[in-house]
C-alpha atoms as a PDB file:
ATOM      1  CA  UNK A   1      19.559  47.626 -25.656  1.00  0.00           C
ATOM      2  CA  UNK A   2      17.160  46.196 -27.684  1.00  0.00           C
ATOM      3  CA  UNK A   3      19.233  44.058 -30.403  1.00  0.00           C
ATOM      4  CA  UNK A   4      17.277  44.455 -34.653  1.00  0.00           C
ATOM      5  CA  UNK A   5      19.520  40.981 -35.760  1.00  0.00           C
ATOM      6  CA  UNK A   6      17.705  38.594 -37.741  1.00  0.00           C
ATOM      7  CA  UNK A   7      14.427  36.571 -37.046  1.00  0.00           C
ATOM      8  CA  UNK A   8      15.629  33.666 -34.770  1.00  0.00           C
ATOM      9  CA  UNK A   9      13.899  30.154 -36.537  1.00  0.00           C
ATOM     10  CA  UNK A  10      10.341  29.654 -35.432  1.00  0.00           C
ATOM     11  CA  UNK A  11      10.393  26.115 -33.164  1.00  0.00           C
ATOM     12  CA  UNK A  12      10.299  22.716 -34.750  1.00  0.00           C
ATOM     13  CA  UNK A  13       7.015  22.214 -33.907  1.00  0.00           C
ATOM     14  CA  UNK A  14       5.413  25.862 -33.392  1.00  0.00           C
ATOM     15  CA  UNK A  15       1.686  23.816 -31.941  1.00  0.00           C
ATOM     16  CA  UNK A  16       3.484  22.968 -28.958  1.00  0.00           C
ATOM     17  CA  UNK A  17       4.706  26.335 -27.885  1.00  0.00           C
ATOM     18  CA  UNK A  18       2.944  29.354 -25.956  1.00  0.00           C
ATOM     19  CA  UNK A  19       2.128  31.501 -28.420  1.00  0.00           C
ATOM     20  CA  UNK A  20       0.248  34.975 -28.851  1.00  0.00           C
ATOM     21  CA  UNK A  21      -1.615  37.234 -31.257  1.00  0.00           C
ATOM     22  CA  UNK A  22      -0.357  40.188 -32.784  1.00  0.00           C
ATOM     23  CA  UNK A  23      -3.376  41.593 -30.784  1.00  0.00           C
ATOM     24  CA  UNK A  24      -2.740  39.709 -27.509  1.00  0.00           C
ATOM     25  CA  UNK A  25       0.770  40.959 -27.933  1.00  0.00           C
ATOM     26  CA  UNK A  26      -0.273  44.526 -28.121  1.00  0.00           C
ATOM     27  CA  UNK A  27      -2.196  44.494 -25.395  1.00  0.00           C
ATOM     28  CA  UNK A  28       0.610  42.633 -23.086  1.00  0.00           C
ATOM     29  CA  UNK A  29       3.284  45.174 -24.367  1.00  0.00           C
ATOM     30  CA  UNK A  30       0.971  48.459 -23.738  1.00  0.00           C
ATOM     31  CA  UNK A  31       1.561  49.332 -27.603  1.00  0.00           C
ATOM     32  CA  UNK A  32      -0.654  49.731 -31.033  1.00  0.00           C
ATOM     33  CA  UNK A  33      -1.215  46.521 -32.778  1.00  0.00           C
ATOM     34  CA  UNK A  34       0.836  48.099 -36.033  1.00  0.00           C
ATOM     35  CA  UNK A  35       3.661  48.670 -33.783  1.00  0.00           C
ATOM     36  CA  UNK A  36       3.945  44.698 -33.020  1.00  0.00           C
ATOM     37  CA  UNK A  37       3.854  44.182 -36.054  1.00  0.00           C
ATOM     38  CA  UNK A  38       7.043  46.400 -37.074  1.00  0.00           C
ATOM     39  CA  UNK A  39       9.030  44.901 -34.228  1.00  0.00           C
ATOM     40  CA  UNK A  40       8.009  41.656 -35.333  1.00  0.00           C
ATOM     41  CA  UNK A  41       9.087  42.122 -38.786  1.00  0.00           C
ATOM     42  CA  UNK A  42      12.277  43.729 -37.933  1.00  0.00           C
ATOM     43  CA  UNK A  43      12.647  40.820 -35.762  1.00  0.00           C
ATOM     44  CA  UNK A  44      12.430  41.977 -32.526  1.00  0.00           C
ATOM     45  CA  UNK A  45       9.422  39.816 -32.033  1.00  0.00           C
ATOM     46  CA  UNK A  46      10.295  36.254 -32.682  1.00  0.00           C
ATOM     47  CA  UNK A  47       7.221  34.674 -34.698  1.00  0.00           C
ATOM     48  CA  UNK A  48       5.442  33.466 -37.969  1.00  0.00           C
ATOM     49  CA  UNK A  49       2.686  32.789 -40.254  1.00  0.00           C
ATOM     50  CA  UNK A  50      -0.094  29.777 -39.689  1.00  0.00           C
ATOM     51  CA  UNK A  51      -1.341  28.378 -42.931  1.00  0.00           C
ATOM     52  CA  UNK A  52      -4.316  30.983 -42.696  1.00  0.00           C
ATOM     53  CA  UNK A  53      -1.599  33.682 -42.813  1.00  0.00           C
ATOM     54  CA  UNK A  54      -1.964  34.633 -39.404  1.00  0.00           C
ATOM     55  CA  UNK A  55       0.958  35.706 -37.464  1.00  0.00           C
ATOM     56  CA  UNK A  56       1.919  33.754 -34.116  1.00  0.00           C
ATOM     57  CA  UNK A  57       4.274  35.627 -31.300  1.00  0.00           C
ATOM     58  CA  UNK A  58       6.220  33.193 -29.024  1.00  0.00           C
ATOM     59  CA  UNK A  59       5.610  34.401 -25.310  1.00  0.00           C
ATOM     60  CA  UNK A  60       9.185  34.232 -24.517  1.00  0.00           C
ATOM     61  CA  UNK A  61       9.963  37.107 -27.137  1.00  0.00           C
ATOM     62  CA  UNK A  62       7.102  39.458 -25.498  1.00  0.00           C
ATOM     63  CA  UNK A  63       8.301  38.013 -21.729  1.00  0.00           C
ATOM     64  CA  UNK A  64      12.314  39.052 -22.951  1.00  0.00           C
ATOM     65  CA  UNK A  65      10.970  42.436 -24.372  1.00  0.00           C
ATOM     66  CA  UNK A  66       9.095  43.535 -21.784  1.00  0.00           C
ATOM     67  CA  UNK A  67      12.402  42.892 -19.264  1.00  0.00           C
ATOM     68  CA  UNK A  68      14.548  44.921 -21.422  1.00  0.00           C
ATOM     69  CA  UNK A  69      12.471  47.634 -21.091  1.00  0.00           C
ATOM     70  CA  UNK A  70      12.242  47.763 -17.923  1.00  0.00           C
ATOM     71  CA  UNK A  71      16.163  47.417 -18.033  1.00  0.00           C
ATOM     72  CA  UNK A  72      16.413  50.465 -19.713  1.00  0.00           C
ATOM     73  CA  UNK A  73      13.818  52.712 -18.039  1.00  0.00           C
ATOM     74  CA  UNK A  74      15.884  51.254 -14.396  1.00  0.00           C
ATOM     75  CA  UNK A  75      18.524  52.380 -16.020  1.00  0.00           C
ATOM     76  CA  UNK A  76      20.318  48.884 -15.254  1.00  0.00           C
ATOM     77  CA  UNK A  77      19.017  48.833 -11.916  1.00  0.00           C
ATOM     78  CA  UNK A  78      16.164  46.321 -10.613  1.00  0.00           C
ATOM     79  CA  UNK A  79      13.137  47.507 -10.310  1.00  0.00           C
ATOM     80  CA  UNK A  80      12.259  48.105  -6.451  1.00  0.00           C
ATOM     81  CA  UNK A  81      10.737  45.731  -4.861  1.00  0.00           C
ATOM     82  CA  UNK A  82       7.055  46.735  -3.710  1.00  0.00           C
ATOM     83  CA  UNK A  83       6.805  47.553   0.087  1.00  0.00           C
ATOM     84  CA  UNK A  84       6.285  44.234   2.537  1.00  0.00           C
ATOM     85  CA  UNK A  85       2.756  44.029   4.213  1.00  0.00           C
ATOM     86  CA  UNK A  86       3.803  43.724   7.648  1.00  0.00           C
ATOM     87  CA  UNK A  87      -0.486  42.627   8.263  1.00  0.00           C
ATOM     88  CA  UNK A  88      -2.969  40.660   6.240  1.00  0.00           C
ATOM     89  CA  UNK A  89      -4.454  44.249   5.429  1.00  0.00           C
ATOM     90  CA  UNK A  90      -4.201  45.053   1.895  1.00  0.00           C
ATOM     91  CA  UNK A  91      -4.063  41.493   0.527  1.00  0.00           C
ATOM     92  CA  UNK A  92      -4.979  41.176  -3.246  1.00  0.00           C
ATOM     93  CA  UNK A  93      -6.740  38.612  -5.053  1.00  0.00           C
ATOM     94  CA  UNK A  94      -7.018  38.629  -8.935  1.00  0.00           C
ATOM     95  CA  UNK A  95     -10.196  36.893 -10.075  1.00  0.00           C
ATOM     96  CA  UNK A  96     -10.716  35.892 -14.089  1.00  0.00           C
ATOM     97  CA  UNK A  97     -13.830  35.042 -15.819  1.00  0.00           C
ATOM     98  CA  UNK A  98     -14.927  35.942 -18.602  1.00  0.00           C
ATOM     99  CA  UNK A  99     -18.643  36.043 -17.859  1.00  0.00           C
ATOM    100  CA  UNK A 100     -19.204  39.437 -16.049  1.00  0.00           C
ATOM    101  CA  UNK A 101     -22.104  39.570 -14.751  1.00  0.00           C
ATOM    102  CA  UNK A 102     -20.406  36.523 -12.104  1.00  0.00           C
ATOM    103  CA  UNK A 103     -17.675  38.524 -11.376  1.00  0.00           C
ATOM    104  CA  UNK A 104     -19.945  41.192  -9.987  1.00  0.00           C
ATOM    105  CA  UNK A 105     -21.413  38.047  -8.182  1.00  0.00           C
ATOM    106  CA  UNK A 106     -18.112  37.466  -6.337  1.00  0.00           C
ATOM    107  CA  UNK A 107     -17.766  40.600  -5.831  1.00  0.00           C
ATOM    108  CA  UNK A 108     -20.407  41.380  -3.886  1.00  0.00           C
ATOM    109  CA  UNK A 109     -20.443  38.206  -2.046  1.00  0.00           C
ATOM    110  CA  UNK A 110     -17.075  38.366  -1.095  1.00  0.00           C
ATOM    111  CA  UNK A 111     -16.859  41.463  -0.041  1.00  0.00           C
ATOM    112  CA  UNK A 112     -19.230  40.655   3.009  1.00  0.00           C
ATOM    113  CA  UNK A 113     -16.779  38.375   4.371  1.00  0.00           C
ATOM    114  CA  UNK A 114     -14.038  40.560   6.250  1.00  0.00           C
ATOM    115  CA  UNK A 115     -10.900  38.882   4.168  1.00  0.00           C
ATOM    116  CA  UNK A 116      -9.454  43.152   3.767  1.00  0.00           C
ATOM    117  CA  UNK A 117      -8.976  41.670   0.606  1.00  0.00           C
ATOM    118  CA  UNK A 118      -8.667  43.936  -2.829  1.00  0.00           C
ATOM    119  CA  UNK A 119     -10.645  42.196  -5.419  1.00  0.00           C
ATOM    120  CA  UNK A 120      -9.249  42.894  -9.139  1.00  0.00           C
ATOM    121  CA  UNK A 121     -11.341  41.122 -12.158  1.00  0.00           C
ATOM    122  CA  UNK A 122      -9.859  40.465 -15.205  1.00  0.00           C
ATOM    123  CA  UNK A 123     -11.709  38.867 -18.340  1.00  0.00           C
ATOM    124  CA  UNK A 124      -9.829  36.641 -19.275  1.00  0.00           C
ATOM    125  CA  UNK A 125      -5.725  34.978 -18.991  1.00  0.00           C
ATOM    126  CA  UNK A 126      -4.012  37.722 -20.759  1.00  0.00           C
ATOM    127  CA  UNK A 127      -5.937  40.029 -18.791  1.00  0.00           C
ATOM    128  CA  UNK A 128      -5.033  38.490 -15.666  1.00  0.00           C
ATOM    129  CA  UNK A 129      -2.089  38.470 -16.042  1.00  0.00           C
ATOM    130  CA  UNK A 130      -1.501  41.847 -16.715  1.00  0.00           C
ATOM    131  CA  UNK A 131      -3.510  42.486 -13.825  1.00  0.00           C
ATOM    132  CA  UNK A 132      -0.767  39.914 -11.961  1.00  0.00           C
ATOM    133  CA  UNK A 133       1.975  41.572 -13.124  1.00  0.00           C
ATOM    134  CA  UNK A 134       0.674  45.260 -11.968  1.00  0.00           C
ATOM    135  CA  UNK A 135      -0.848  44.143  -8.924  1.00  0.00           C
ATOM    136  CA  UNK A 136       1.627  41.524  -7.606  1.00  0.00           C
ATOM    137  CA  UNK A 137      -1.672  39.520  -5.857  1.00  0.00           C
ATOM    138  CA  UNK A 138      -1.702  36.995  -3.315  1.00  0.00           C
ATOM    139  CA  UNK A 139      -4.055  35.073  -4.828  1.00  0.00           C
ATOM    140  CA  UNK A 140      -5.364  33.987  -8.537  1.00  0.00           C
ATOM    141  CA  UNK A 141      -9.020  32.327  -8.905  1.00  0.00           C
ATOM    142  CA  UNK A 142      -9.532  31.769 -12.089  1.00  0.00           C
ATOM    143  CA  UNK A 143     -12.346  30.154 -14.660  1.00  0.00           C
ATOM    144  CA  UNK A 144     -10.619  27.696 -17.425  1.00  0.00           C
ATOM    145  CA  UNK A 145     -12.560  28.219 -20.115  1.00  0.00           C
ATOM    146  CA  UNK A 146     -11.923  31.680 -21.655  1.00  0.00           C
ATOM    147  CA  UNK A 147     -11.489  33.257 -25.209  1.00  0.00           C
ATOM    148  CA  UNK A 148      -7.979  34.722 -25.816  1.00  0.00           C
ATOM    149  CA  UNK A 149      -6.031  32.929 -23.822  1.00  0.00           C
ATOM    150  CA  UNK A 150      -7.842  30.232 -21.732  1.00  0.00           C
ATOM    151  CA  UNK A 151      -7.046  29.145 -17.942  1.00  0.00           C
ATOM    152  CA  UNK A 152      -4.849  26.104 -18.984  1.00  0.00           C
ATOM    153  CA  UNK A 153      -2.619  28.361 -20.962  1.00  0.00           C
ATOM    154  CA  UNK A 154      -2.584  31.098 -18.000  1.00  0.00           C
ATOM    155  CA  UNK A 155      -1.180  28.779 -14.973  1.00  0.00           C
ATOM    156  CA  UNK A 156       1.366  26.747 -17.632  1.00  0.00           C
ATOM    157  CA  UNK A 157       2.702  30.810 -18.276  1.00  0.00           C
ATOM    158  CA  UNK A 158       2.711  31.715 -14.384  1.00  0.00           C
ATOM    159  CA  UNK A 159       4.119  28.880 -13.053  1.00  0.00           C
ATOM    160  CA  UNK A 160       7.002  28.685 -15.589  1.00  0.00           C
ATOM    161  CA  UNK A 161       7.810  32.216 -14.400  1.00  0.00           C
ATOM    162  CA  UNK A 162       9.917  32.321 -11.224  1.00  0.00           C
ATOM    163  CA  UNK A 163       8.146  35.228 -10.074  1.00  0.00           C
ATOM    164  CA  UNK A 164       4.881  33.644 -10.085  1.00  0.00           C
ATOM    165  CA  UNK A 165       5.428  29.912  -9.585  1.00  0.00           C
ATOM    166  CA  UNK A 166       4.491  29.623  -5.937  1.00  0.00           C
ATOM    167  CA  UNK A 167       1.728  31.813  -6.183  1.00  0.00           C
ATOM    168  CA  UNK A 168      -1.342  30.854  -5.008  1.00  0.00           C
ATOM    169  CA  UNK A 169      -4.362  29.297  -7.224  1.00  0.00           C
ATOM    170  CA  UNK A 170      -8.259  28.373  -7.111  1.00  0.00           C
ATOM    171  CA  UNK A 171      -9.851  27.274 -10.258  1.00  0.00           C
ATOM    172  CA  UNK A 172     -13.945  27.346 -10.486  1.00  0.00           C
ATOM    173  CA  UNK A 173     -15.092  25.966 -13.489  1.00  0.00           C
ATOM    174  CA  UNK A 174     -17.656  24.364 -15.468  1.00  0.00           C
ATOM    175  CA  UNK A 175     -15.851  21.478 -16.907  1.00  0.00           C
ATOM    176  CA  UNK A 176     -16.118  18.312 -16.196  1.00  0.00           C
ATOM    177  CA  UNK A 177     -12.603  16.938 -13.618  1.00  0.00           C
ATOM    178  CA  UNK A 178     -11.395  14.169 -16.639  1.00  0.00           C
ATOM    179  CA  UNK A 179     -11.572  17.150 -18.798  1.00  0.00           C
ATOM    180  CA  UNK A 180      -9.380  19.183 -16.641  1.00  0.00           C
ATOM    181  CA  UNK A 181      -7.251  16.539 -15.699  1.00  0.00           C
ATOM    182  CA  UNK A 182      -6.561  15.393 -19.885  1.00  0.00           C
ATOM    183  CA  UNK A 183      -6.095  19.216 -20.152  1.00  0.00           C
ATOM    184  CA  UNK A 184      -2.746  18.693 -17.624  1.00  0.00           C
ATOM    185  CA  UNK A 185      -3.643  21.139 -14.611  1.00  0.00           C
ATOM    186  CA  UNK A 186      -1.329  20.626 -12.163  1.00  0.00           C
ATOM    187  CA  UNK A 187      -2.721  18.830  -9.452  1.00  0.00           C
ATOM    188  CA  UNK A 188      -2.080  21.258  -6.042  1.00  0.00           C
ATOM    189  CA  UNK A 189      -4.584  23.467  -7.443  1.00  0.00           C
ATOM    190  CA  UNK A 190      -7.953  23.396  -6.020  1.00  0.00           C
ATOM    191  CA  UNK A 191     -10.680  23.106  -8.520  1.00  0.00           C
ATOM    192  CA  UNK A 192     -14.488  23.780  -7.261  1.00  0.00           C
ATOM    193  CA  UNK A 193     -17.604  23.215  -9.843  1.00  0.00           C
ATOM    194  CA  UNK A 194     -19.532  26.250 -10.972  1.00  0.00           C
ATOM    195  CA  UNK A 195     -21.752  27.203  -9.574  1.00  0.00           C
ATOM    196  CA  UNK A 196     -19.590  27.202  -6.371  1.00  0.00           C
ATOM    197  CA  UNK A 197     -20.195  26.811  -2.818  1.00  0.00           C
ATOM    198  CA  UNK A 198     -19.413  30.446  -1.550  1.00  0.00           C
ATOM    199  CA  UNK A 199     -18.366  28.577   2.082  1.00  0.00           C
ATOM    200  CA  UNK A 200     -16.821  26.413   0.939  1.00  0.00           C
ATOM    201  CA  UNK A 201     -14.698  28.435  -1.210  1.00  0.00           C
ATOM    202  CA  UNK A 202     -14.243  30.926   1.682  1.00  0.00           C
ATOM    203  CA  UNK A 203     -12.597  28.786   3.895  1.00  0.00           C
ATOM    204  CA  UNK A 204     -10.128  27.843   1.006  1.00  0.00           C
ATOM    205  CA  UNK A 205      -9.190  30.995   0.450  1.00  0.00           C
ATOM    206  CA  UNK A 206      -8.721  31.884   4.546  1.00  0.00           C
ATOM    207  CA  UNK A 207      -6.778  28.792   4.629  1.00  0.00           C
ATOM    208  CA  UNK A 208      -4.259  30.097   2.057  1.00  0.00           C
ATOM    209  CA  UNK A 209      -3.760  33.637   3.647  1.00  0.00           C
ATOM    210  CA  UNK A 210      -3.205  31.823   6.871  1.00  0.00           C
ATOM    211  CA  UNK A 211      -0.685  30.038   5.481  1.00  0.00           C
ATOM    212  CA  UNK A 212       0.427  32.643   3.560  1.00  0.00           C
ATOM    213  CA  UNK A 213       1.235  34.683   6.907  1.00  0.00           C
ATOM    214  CA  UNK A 214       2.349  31.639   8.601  1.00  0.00           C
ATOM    215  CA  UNK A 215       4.467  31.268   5.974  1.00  0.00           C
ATOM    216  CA  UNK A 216       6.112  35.128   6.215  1.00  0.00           C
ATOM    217  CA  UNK A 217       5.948  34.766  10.220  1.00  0.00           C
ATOM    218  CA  UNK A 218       9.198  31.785   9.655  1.00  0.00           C
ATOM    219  CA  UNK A 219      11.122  33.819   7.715  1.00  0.00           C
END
C-alpha cells in the first residue's frame, strides 16, 4: 500500500545524492510527467526545488515506488524469477551510447562474431537501465559521457542495487583515464578508448561469458 504521509526532509546536502528529473522520473516509472508531479507533491515522491525552481526526485523514492508496485500487482508474492539458461544461447548484452550512429556500428560488427548474444541499445543511463531492469542482461558496455544521466551516475545506481552489483561491466569511452579515475569508477571495470579495438574488446567480452558459465557450472 502506497502510504500519502508527509514529505520526508530533503538530505542535508541534496548535491551529494542520486537524484532525478521529474522527466527522468516519468520515464523510469512508465507514467506522464504531470502524474510525477502529483505523487511528488502529495509526497509520495520524496524531493525538492533547486534555486532555479526545478524539482529534484531522490532515486531511492522512484527505486521504493516502483517495488511497491510490483508488491501489489504480485499480490504479496515475489515476482518469478526468469527461467535459468541451462546454455550460453540467449545471452544478453545491454550496450549505451548516446551517439547512434556507433551503436549501429557495434551492432553490426558484433553480430559477425558467433557470441548468440542479444544486443539491446539504450541511449543513455536511464535508458539502460530500464533496458537492465526488463532484460535482466549478462552484460552492460557502456559510454560515460551521456546527457540525462551519464555513465558515472549509472554503475554508482547498479552496483548499489543487490540485484545488479555483480553484474558484469565494459566501459568505452572518450575520456581521458585521470578523468575517469577523479570521476571514482570503480576499478574492476574494464575501460577501452574510443575508438575501440573490436578484438580486443571481443575477447573481453568471451572472457566474461566464460566465466560467467564457469561460474554457474560450480554451483
Amino acid at each position: 500500500m502506497i502510504s500519502h504521509s508527509s514529505p520526508a526532509p530533503a538530505p542535508t546536502d541534496p548535491a551529494s545524492a542520486e537524484v532525478c528529473s521529474t522527466k527522468e522520473a516519468a520515464s523510469l516509472l512508465g507514467v506522464s510527467h504531470r502524474t510525477v508531479q502529483l505523487w511528488v507533491e502529495s509526497g509520495v515522491l520524496q524531493a525538492w526545488k533547486t534555486a532555479g525552481g526545478h524539482r529534484r526526485i531522490l532515486l531511492t523514492s522512484v527505486h521504493r515506488l516502483v517495488a511497491q508496485r510490483n508488491h501489489a500487482v504480485t499480490g504479496g508474492q515475489p515476482a518469478p524469477a526468469p527461467p535459468a539458461r541451462p546454455t550460453p544461447a540467449g545471452r544478453r548484452i545491454v550496450m549505451a551510447d548516446d551517439d547512434a550512429t556507433l551503436l549501429r556500428l557495434y551492432e553490426l560488427e558484433m553480430s559477425g562474431w558467433g557470441l548468440d548474444a542479444q544486443l539491446i541499445k539504450a541511449r543513455d543511463g536511464f535508458d539502460a537501465l530500464i533496458r537492465i531492469g526488463e532484460a535482466r542482461p549478462d552484460l552492460l558496455i557502456s559510454d560515460l559521457n551521456m546527457p540525462g544521466m551519464d555513465g558515472f551516475r549509472m554503475v554508482r545506481t547498479l552496483r548499489a542495487d543487490p540485484r545488479y552489483g555483480n553484474m558484469a561491466i565494459i566501459v568505452i569511452s572518450g575520456l581521458d583515464p585521470a578523468t575517469i579515475k577523479s570521476m571514482g569508477l570503480p576499478d574492476d571495470i574494464p575501460v577501452f578508448a574510443k575508438p575501440v579495438r573490436f578484438p580486443e574488446l571481443r575477447a573481453r567480452i568471451e572472457r566474461i561469458f566464460s566465466d560467467i558459465d564457469g561460474a554457474a557450472a560450480r554451483d
